[in-house]
N, C-alpha and C. Protein backbone atom coordinates (compact mmCIF):
# COMPACT_ATOMS: atom_id res chain seq x y z
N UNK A 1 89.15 124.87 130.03
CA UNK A 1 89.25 123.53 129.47
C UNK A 1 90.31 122.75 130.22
N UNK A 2 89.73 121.49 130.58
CA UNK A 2 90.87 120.98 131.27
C UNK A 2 92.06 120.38 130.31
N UNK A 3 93.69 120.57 131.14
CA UNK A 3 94.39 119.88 130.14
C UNK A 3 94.68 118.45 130.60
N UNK A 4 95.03 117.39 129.55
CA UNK A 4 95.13 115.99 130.42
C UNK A 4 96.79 116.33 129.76
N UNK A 5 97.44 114.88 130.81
CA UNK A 5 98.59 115.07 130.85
C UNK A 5 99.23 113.86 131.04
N UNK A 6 99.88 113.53 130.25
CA UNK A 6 100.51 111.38 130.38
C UNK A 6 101.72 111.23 131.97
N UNK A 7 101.09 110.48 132.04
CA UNK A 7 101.61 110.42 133.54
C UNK A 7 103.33 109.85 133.32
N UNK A 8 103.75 110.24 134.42
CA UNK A 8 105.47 109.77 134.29
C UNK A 8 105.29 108.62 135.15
N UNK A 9 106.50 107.71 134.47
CA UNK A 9 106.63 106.18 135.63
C UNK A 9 106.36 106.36 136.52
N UNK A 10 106.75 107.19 137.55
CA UNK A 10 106.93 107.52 139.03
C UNK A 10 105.54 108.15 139.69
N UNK A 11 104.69 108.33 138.84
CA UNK A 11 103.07 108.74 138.52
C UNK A 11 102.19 107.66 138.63
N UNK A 12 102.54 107.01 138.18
CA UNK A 12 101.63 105.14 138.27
C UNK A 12 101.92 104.07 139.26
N UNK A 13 101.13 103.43 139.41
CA UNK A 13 101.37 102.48 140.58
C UNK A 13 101.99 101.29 140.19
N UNK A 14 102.95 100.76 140.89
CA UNK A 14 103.88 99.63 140.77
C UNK A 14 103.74 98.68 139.70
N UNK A 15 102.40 98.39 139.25
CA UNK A 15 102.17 97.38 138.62
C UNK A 15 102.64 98.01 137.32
N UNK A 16 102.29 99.21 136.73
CA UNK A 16 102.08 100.15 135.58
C UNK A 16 103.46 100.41 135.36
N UNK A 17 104.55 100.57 136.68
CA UNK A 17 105.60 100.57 136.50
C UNK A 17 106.76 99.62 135.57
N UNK A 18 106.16 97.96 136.34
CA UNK A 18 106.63 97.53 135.56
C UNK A 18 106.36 96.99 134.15
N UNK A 19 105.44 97.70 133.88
CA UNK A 19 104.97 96.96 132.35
C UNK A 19 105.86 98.33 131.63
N UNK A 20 105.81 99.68 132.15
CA UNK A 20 106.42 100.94 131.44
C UNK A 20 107.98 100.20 131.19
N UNK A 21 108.85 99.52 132.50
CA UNK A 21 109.85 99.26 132.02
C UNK A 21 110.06 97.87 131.28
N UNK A 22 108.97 97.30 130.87
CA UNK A 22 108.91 96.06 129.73
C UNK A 22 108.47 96.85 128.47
N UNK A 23 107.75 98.01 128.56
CA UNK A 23 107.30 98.90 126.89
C UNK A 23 109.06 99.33 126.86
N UNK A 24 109.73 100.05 127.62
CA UNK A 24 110.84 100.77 127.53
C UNK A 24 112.31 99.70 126.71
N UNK A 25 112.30 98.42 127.31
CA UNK A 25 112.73 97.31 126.77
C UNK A 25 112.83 96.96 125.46
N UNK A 26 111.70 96.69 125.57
CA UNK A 26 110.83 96.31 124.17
C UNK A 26 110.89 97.16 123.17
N UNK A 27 110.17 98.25 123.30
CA UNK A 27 109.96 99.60 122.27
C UNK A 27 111.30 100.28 122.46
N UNK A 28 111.91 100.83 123.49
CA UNK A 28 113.30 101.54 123.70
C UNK A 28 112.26 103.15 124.03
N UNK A 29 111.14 103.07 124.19
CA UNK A 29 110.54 103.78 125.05
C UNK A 29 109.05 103.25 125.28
N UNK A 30 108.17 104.66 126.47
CA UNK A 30 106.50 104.04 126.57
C UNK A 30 105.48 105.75 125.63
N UNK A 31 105.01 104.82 124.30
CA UNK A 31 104.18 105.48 123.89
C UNK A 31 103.19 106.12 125.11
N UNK A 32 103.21 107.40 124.84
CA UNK A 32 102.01 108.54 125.72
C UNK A 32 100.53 107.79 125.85
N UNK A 33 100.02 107.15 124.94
CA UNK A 33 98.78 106.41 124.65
C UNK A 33 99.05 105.67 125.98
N UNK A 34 100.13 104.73 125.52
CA UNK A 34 100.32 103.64 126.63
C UNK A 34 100.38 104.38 128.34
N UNK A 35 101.01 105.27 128.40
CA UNK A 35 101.48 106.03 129.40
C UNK A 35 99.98 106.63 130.13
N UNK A 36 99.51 106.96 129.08
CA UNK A 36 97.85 107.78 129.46
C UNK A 36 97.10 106.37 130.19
N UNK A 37 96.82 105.22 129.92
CA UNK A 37 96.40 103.97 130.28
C UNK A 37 96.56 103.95 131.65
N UNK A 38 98.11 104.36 132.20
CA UNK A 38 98.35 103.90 133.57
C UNK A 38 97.79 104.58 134.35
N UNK A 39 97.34 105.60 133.83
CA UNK A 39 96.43 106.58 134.95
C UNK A 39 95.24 105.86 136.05
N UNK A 40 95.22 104.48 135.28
CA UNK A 40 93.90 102.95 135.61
C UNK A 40 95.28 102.12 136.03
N UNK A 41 94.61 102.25 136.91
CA UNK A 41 95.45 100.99 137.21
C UNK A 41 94.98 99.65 136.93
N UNK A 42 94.34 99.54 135.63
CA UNK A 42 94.38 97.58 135.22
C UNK A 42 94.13 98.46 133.64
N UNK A 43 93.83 99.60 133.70
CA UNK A 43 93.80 99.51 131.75
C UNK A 43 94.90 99.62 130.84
N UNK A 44 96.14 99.81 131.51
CA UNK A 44 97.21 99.56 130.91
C UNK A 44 97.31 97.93 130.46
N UNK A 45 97.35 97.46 131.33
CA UNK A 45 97.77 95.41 131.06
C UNK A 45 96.44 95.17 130.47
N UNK A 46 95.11 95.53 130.30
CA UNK A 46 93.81 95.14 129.66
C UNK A 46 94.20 95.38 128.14
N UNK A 47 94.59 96.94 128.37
CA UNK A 47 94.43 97.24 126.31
C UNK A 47 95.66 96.65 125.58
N UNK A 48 96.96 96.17 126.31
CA UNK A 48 98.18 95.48 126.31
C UNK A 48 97.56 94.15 125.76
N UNK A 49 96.39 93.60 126.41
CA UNK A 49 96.34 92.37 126.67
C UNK A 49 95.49 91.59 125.16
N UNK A 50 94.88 93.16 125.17
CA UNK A 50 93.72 93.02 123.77
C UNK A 50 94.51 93.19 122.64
N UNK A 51 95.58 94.29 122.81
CA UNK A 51 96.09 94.24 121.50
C UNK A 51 97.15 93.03 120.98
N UNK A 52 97.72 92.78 121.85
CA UNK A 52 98.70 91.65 121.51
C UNK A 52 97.98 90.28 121.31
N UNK A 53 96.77 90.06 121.54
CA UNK A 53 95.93 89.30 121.57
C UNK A 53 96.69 88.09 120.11
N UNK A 54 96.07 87.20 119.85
CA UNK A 54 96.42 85.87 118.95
C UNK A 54 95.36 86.63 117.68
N UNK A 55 95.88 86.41 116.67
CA UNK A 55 94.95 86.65 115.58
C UNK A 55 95.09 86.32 114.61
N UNK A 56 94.07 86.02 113.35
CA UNK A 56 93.69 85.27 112.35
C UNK A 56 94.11 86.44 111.42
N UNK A 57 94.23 87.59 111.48
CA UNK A 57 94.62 88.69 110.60
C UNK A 57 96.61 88.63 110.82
N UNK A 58 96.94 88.98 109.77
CA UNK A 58 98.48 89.10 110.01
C UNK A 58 98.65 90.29 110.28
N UNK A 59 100.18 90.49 110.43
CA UNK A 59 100.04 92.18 111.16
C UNK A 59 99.99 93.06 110.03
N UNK A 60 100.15 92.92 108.42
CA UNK A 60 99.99 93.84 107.83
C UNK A 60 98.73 93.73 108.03
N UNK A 61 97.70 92.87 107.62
CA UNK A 61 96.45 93.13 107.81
C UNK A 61 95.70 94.12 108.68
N UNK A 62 96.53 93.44 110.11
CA UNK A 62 95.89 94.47 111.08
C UNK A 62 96.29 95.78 111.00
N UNK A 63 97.08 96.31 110.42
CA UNK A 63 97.17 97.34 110.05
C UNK A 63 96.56 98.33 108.98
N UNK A 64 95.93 97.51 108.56
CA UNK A 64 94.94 98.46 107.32
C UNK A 64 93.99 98.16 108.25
N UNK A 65 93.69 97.42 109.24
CA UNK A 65 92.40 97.98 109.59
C UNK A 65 92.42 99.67 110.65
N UNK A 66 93.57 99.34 111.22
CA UNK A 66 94.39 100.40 112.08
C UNK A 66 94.21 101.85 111.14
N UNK A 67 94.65 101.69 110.34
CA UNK A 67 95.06 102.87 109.35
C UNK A 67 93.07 103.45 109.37
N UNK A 68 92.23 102.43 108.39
CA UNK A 68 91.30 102.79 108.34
C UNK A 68 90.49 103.07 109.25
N UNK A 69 90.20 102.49 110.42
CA UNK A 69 89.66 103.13 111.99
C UNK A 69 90.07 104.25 112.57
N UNK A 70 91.49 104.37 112.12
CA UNK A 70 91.71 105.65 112.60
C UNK A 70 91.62 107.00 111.85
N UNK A 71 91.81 106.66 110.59
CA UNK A 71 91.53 107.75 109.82
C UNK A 71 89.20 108.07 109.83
N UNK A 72 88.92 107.03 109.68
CA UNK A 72 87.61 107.18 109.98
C UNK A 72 87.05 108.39 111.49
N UNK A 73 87.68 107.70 112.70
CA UNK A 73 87.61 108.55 113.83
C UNK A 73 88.81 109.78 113.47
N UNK A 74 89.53 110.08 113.00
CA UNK A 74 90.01 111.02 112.97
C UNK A 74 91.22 111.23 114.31
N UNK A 75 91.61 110.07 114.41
CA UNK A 75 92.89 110.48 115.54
C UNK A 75 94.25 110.00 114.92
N UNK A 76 94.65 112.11 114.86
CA UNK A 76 95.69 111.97 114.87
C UNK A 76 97.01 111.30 115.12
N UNK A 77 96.63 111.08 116.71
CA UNK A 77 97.68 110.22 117.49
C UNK A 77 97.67 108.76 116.65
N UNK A 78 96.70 107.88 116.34
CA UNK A 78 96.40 106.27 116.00
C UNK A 78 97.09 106.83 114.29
N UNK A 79 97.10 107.74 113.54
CA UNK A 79 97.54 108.25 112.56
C UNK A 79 98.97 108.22 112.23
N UNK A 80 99.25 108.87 112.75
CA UNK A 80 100.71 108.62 112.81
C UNK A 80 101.54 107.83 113.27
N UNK A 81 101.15 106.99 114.58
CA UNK A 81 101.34 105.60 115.04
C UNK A 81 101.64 104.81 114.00
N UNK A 82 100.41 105.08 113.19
CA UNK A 82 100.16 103.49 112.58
C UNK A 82 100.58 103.49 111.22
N UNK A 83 101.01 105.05 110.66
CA UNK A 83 101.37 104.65 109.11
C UNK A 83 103.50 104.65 109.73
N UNK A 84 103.22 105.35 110.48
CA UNK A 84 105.19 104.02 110.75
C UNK A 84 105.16 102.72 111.28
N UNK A 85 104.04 102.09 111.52
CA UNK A 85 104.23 100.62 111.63
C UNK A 85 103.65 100.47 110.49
N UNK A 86 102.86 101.06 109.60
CA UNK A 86 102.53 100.41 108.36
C UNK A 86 103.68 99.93 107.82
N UNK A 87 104.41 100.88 107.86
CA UNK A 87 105.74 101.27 106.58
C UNK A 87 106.37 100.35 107.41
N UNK A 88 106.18 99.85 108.42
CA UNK A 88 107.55 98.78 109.09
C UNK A 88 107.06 97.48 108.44
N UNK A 89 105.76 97.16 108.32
CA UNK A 89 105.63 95.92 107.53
C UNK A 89 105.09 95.44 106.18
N UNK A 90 105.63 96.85 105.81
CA UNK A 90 105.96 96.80 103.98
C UNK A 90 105.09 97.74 103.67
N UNK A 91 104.26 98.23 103.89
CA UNK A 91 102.88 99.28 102.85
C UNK A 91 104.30 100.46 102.18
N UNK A 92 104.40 101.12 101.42
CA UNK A 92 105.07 102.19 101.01
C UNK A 92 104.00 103.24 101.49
N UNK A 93 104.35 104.76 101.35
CA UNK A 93 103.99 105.50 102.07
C UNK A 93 102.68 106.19 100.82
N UNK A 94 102.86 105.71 99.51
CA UNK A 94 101.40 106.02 98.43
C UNK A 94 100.43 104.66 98.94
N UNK A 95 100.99 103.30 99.16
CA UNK A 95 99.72 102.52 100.43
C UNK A 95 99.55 102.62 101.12
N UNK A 96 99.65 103.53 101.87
CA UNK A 96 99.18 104.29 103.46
C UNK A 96 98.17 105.15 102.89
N UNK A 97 98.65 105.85 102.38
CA UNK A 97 97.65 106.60 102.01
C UNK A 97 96.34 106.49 101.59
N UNK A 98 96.43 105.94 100.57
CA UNK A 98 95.46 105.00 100.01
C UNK A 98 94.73 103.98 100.75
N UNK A 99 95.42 103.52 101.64
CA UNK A 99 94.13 102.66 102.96
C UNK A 99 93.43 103.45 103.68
N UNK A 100 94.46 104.46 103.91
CA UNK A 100 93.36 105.37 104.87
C UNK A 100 92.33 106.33 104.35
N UNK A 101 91.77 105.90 103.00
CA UNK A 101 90.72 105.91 101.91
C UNK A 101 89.57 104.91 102.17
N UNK A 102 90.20 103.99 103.21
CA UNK A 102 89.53 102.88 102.83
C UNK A 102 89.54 102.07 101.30
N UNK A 103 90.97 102.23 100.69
CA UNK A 103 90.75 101.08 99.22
C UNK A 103 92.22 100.48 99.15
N UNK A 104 92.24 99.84 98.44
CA UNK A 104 93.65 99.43 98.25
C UNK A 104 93.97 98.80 96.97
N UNK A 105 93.60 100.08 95.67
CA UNK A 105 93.83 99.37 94.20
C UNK A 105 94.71 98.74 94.05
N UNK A 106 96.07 98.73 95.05
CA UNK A 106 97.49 97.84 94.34
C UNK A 106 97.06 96.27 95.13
N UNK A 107 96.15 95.96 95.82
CA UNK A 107 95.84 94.32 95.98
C UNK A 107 94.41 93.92 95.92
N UNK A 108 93.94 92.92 95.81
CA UNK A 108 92.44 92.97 95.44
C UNK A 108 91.92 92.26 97.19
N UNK A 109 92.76 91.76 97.13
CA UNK A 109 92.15 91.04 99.18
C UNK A 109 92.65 92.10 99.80
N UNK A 110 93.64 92.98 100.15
CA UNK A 110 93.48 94.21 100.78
C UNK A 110 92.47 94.92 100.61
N UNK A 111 92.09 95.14 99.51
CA UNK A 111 91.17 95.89 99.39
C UNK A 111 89.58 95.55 99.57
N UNK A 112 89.11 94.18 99.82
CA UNK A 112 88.10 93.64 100.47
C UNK A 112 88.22 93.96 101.87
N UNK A 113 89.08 93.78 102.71
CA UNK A 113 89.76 93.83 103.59
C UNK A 113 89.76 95.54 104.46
N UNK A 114 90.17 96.57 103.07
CA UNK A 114 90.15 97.84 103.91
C UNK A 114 88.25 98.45 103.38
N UNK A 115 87.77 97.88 102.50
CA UNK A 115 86.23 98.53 102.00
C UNK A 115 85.68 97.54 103.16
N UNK A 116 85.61 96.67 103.63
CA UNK A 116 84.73 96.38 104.59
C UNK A 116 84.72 96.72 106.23
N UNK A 117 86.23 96.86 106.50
CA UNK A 117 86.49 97.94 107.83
C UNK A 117 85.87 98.82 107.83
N UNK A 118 86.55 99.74 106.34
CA UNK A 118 85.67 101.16 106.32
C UNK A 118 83.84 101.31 106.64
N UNK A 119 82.87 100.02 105.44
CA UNK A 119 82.01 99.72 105.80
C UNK A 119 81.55 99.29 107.70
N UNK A 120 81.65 98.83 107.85
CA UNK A 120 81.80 98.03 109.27
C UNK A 120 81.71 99.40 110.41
N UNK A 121 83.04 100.14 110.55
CA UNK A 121 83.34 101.45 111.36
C UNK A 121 82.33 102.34 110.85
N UNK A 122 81.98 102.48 109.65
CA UNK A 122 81.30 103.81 109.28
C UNK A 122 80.02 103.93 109.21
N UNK A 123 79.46 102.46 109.60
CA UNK A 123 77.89 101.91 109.87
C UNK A 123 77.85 101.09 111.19
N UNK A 124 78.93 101.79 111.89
CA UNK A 124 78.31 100.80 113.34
C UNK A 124 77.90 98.95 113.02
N UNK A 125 78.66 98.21 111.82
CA UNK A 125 78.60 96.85 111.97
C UNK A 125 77.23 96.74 111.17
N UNK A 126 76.57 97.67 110.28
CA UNK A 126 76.01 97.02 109.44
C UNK A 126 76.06 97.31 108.07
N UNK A 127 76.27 96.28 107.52
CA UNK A 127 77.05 96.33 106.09
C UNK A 127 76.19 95.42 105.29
N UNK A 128 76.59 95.91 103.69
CA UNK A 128 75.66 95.47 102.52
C UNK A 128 76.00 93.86 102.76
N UNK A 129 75.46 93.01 101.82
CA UNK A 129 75.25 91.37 101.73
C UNK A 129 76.25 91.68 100.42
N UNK A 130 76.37 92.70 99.69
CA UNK A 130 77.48 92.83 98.99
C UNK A 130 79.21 93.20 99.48
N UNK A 131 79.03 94.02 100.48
CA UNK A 131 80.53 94.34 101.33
C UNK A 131 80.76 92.70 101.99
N UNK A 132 79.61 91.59 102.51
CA UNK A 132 80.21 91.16 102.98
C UNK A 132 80.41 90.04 101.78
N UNK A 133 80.07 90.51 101.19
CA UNK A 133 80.57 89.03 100.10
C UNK A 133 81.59 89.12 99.66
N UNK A 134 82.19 90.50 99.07
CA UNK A 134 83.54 90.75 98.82
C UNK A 134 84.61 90.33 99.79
N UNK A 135 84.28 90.65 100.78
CA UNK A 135 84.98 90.12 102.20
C UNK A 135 84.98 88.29 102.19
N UNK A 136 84.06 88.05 101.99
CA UNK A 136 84.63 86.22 101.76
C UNK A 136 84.88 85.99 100.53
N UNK A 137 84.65 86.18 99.55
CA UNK A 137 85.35 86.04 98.39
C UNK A 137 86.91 86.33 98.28
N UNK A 138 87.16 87.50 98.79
CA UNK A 138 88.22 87.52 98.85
C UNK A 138 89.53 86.55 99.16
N UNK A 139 88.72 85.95 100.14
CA UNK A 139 89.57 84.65 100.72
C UNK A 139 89.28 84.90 102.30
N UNK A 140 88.29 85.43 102.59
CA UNK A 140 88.40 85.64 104.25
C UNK A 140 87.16 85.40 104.80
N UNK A 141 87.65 84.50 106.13
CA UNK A 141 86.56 83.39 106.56
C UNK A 141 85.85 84.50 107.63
N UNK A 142 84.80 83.65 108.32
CA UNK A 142 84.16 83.89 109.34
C UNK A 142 84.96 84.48 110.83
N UNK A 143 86.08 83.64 110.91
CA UNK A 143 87.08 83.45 111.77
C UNK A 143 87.68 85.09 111.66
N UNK A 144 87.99 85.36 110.28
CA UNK A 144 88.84 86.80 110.19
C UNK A 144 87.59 87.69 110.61
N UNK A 145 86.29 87.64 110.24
CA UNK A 145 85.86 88.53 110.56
C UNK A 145 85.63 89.51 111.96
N UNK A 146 85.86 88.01 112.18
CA UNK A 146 85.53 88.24 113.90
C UNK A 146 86.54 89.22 114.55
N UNK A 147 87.81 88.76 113.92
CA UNK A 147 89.02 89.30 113.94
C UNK A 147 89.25 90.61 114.03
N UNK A 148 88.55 90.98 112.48
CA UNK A 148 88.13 92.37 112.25
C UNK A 148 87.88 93.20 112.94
N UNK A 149 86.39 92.64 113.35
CA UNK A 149 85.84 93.55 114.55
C UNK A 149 86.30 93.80 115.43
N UNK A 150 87.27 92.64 116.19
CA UNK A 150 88.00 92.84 117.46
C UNK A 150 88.88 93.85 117.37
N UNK A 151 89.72 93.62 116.01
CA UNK A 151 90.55 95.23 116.11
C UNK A 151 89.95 96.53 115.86
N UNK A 152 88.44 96.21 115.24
CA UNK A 152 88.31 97.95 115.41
C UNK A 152 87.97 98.55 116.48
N UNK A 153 87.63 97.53 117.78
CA UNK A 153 87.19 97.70 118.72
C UNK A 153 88.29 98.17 119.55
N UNK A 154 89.51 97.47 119.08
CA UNK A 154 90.93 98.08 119.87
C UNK A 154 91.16 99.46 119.10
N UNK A 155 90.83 99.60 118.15
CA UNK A 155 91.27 100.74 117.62
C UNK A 155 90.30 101.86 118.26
N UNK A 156 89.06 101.89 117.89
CA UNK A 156 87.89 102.60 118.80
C UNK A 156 88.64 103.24 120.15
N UNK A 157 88.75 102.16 120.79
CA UNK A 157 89.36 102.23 122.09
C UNK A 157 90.47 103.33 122.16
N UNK A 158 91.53 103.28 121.38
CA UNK A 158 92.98 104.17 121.32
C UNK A 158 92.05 105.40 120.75
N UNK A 159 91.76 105.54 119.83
CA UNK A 159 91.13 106.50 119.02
C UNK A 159 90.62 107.36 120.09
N UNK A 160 89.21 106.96 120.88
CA UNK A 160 88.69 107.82 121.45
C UNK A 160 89.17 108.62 122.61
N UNK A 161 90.32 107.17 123.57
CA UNK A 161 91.36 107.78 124.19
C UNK A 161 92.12 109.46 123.98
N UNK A 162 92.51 109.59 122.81
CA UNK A 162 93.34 110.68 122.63
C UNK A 162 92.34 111.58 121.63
N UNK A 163 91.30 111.61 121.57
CA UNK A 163 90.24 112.47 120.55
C UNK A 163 89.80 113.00 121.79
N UNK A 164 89.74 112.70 122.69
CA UNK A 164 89.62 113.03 124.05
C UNK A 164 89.68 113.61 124.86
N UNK A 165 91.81 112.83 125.15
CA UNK A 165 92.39 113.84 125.75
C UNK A 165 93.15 114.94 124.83
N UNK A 166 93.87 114.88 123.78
CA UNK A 166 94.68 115.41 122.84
C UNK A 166 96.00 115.23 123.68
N UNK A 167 96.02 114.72 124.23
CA UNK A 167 97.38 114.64 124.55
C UNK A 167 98.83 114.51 123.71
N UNK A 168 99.98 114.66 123.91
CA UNK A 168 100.93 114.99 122.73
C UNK A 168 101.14 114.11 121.84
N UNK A 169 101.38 113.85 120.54
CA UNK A 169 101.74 112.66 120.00
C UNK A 169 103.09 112.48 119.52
N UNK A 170 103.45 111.61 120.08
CA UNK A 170 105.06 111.39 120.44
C UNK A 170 105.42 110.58 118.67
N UNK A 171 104.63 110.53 117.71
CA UNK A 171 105.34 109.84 116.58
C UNK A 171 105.07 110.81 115.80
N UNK A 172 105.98 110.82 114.41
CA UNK A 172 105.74 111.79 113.42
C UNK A 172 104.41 111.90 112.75
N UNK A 173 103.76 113.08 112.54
CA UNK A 173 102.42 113.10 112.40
C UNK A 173 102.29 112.46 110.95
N UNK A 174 100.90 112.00 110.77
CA UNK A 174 100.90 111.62 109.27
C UNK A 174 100.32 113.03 108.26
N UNK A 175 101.11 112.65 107.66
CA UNK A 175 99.83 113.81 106.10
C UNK A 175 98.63 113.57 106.11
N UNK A 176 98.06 114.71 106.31
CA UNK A 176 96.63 115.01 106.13
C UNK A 176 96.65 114.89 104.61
N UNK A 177 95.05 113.59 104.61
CA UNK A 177 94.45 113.37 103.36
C UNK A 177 94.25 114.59 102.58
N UNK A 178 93.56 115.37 103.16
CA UNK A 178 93.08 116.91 102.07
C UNK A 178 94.66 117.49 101.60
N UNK A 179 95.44 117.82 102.32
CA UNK A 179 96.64 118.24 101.64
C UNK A 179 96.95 117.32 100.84
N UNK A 180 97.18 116.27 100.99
CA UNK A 180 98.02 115.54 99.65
C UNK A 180 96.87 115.30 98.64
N UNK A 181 95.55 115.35 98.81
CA UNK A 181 94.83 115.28 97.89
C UNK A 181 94.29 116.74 96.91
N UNK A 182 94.99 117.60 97.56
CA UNK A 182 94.80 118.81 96.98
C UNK A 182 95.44 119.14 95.46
């Protein structure tokens, strides 16, 4: 079996270099995900480019979709990533959990919000005339939807990356659903 392996600065070509020492800046290091990217020399600044992208979702938002795409695909790595940025923009660590259920009983627009991701990811984009009604009722336009999709598509993206390679995951792992649901 082959092993993959995140490349070091000095591993990537100039360009990759300097975006590692703008993640290093910025973050105060370069996530392995990110690091695995430079192995391309343009898919580092592409998936950079997608994720930071302008959006109609706020960042907690985008984060329940994060939580739920990744718990759906099952990567670890996007797992643990994403419930310490959850927790950086408020979820407590029983709403982490609980999104990555796909529900969110403690808000009623979160929870339009994480049942139609879940819907959406778990049917390849086709969903009841009821998921999507909850989804605009909720308060969320055409505009977010679009939104939506775009991040699960970034998420897809990271997800399959490291389901992939398994490469190490440099953040604290999250709790597995079955254990705490045990």
């Amino acid at each position: 079996m082959k092993k993959f392996n995140v490349p070091t600065k000095a591993e990537v070509s100039e360009k990759n270099q300097a975006i590692f020492s703008q993640l290093e800046s910025g973050l105060g290091f370069v996530p392995n995900l990110y690091a695995y990217y430079a192995k391309n020399d343009t898919a580092l600044a592409d998936y950079l480019a997608l994720q930071n992208r302008k959006s109609t979702l706020s960042k907690k938002e985008r984060e329940v979709v994060n939580l739920v795409v990744s718990e759906i695909n099952g990567c670890q790595y996007c797992l643990g990533a994403h419930t310490a940025i959850a927790g950086m923009n408020g979820f407590t660590p029983e709403q982490i959990l609980e999104l990555r259920t796909g529900e969110a009983t403690f808000d009623a627009k979160i929870d339009a919000l994480a049942k139609f991701t879940k819907g959406v990811t778990s049917n390849k984009g086709v969903v009841t005339d009821h998921l999507k009604e909850s989804f605009f009722n909720a308060g969320y336009t055409e505009a977010n939807m679009i939104d939506v999709v775009i991040n699960i598509g970034d998420k897809v993206i990271s997800n399959y990356i490291h389901n992939l390679t398994g490469f190490e995951i440099d953040f604290p792992l999250a709790p597995s659903l079955e254990k705490v649901n045990a």
